[in-house]
N, C-alpha and C. Protein backbone atom coordinates (compact mmCIF):
# COMPACT_ATOMS: atom_id res chain seq x y z
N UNK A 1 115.96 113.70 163.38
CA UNK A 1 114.96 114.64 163.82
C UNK A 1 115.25 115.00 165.27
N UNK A 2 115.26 116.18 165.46
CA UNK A 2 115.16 116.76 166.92
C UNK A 2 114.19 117.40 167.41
N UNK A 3 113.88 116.35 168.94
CA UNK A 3 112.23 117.02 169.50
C UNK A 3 113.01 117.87 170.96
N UNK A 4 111.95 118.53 171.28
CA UNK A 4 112.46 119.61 171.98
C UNK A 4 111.03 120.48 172.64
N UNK A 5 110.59 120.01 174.07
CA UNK A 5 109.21 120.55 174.86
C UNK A 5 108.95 122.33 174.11
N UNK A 6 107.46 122.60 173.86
CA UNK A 6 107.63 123.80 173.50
C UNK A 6 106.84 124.30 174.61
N UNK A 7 107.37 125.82 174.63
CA UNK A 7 106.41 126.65 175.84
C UNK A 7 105.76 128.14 174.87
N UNK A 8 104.93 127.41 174.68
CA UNK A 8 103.46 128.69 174.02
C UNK A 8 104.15 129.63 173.91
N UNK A 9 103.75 130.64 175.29
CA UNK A 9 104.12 131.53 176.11
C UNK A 9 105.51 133.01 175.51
N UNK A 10 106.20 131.64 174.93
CA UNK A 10 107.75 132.86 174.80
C UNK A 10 107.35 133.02 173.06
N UNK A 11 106.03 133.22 172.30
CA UNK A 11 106.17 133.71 171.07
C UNK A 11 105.72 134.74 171.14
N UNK A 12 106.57 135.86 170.47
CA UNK A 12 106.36 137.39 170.25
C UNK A 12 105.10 137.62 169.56
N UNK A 13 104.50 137.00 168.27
CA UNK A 13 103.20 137.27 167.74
C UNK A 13 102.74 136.28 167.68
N UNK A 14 101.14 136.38 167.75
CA UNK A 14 100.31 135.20 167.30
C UNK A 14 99.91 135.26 166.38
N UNK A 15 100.34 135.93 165.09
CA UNK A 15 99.91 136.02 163.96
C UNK A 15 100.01 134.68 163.30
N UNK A 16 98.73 134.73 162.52
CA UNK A 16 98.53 133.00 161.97
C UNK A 16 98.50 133.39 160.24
N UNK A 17 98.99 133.13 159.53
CA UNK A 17 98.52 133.18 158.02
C UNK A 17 97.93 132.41 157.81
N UNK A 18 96.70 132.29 157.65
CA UNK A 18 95.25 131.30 156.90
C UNK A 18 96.05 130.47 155.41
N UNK A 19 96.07 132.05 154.55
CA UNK A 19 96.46 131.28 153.42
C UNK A 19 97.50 131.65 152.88
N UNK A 20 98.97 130.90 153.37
CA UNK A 20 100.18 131.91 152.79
C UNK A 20 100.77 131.87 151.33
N UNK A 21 101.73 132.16 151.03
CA UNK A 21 102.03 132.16 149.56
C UNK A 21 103.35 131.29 149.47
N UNK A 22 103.23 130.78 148.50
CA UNK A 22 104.12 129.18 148.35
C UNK A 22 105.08 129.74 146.77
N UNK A 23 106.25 128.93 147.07
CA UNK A 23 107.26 129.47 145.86
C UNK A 23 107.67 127.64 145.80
N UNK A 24 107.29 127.61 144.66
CA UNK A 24 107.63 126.17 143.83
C UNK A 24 108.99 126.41 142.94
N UNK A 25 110.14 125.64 143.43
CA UNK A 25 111.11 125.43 142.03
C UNK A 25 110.84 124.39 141.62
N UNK A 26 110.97 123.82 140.65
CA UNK A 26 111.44 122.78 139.60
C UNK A 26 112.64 123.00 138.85
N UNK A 27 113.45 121.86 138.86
CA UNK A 27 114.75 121.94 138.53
C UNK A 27 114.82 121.22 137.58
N UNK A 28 114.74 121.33 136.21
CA UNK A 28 115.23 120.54 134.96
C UNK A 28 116.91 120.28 135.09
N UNK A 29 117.29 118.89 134.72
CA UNK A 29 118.84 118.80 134.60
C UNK A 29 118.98 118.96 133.16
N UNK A 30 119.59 119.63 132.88
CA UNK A 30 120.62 119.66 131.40
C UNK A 30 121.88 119.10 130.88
N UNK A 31 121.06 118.40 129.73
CA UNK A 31 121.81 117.38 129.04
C UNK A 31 122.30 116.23 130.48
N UNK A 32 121.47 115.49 131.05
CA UNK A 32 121.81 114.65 132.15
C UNK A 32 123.29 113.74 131.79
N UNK A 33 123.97 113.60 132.09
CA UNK A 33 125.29 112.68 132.40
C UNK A 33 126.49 113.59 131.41
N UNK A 34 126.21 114.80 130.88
CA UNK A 34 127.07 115.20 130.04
C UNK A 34 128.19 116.12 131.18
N UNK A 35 127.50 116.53 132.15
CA UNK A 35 128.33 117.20 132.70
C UNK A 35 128.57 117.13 134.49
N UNK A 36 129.88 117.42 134.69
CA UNK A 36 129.82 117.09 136.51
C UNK A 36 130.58 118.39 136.94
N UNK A 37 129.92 118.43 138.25
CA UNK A 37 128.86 118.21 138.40
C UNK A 37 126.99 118.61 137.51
N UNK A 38 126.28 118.05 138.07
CA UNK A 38 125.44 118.28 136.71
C UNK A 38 124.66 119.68 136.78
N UNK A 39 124.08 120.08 135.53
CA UNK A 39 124.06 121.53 135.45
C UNK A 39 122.17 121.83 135.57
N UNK A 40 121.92 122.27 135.93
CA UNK A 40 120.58 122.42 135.90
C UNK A 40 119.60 123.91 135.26
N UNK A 41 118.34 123.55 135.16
CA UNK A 41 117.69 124.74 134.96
C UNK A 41 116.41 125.51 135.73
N UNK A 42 116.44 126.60 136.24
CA UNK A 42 115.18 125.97 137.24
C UNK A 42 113.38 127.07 136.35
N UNK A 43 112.44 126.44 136.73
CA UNK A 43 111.66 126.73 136.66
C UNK A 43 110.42 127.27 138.06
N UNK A 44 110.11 128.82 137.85
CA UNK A 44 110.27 128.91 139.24
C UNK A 44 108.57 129.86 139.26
N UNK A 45 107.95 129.01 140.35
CA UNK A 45 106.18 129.79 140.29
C UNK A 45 105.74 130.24 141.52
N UNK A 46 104.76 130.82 141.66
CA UNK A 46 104.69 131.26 143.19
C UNK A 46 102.99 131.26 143.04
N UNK A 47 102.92 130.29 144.18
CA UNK A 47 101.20 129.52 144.22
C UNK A 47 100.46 129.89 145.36
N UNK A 48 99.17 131.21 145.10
CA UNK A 48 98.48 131.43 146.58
C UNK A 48 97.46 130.58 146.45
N UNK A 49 96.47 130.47 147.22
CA UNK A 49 94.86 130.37 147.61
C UNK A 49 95.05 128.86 147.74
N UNK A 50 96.05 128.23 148.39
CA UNK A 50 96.41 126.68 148.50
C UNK A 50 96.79 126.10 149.79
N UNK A 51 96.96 124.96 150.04
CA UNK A 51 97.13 124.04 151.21
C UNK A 51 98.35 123.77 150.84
N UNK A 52 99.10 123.71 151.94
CA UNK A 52 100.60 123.22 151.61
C UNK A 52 100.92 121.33 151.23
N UNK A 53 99.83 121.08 151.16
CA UNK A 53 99.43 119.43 150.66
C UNK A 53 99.51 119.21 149.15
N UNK A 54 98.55 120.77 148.58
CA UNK A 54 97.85 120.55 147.22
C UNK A 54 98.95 121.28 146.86
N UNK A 55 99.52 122.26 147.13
CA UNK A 55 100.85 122.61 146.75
C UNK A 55 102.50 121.48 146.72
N UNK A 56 102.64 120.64 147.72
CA UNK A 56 103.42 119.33 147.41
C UNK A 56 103.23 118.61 146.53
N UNK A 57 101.64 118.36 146.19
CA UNK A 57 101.60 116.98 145.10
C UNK A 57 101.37 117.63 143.91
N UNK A 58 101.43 119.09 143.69
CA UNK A 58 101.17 119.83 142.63
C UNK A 58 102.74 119.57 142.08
N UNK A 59 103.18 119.77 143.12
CA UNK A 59 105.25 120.02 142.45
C UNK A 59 105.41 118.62 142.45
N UNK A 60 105.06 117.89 143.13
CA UNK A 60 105.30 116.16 142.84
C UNK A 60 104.93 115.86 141.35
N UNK A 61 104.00 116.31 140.80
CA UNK A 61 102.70 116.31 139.47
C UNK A 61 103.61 116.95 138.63
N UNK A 62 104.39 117.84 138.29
CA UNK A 62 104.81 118.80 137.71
C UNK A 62 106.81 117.92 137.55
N UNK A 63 107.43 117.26 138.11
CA UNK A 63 108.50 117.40 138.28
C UNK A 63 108.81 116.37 136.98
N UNK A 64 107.47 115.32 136.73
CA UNK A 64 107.60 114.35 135.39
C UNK A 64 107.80 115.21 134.21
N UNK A 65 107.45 116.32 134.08
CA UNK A 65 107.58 116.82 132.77
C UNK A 65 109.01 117.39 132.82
N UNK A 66 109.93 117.18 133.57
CA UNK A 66 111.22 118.06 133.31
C UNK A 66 112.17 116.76 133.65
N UNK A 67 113.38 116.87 132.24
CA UNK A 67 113.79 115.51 132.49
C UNK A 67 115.07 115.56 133.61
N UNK A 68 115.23 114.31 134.63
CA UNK A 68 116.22 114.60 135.74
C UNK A 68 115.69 115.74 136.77
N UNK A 69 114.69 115.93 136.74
CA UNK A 69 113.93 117.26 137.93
C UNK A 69 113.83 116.89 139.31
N UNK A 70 113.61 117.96 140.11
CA UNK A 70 113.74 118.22 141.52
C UNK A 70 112.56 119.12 141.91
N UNK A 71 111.30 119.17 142.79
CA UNK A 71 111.05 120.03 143.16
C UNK A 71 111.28 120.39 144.88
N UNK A 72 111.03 121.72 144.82
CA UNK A 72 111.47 122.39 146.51
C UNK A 72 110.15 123.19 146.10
N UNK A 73 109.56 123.21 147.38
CA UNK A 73 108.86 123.65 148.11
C UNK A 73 108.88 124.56 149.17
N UNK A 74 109.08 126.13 148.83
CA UNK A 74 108.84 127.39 150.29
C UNK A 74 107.14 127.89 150.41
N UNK A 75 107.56 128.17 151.99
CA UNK A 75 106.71 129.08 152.22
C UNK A 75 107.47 130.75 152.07
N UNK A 76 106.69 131.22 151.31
CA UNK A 76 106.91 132.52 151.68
C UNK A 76 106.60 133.25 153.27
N UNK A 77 107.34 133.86 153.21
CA UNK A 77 107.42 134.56 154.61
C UNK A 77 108.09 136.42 154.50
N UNK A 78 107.11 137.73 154.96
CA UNK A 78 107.70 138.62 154.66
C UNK A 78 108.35 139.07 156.07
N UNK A 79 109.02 139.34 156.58
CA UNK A 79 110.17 140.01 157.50
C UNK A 79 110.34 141.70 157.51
N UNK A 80 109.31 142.59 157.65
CA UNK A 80 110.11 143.75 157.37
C UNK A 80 109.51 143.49 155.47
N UNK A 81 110.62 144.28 154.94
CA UNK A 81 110.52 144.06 153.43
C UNK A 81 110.91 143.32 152.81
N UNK A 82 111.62 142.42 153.72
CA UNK A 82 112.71 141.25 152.99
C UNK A 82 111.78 140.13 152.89
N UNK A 83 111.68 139.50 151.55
CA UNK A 83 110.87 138.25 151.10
C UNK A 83 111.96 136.76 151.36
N UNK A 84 111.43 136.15 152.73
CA UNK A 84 112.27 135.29 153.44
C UNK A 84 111.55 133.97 152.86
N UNK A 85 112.30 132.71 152.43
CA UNK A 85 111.79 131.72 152.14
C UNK A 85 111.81 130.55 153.03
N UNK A 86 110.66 129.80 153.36
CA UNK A 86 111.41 128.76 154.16
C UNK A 86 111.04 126.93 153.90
N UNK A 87 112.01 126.63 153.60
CA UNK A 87 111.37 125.33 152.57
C UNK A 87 111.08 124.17 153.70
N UNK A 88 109.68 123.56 153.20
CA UNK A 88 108.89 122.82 153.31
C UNK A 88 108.92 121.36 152.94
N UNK A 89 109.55 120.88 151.60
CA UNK A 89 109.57 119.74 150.83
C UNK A 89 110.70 119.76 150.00
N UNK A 90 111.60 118.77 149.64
CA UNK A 90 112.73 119.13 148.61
C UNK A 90 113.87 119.17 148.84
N UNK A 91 114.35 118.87 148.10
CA UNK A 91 115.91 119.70 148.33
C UNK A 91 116.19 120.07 147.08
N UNK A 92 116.92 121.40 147.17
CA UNK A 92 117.81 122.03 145.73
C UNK A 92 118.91 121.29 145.63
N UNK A 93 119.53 121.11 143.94
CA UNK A 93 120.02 119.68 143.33
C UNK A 93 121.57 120.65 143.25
N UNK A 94 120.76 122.05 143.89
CA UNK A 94 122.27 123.16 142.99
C UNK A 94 122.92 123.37 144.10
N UNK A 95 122.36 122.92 145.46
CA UNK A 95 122.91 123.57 147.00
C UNK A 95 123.90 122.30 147.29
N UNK A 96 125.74 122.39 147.47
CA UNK A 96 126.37 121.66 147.94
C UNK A 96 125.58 120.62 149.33
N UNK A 97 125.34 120.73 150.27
CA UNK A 97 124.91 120.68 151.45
C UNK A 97 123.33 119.72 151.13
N UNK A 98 123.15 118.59 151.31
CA UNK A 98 122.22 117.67 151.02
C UNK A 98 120.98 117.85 151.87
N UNK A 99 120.25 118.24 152.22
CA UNK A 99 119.17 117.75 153.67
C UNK A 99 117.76 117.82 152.76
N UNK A 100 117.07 117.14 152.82
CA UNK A 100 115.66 116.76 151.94
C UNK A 100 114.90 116.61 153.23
N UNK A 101 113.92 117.60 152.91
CA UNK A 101 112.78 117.82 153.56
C UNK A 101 111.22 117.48 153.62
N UNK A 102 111.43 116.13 152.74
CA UNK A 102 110.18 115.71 152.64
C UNK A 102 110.26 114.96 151.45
């Protein structure tokens, strides 16, 4: 983890989203040990009017029913028109590059 003093001051907006919009994957593995690397499937929802808490233990709740599963956790974020994701909890099982976020 890297900490680092913040100064208020240098943010361009103070826009706050109350209640933003959350994109849940779940990653089913297919046929687990048959193939390498292993192949997956994802199952993919997008959850408003929520806390990013009740949204974690929702995908925590959800990942038993898919066998070998993974969930990741974004916030949605819009940019302009571009729908930017930025993950919260998880790691994808399909991304070379390991870093788990919760």
């Amino acid at each position: 983890m890297k900490l680092s003093r913040l100064n208020a001051n240098n943010v361009r907006s103070n826009l706050l989203v109350e209640r933003p919009r959350y994109r849940v994957i779940l990653w089913e593995q297919i046929q687990p040990g048959l193939s390498s690397p292993p192949a997956y499937r994802s199952h993919e929802f997008e959850i408003e009017d929520a806390d990013a808490p009740e949204v974690i233990e929702w995908s925590r709740g959800q990942v038993e029913k898919y066998a070998g599963g993974e969930s990741v956790v974004y916030v949605v974020v819009m940019i302009g028109s571009d729908t930017c994701l930025v993950r919260i909890h998880g790691s994808d099982p399909t991304q070379t590059v390991e870093f788990d976020v919760g």
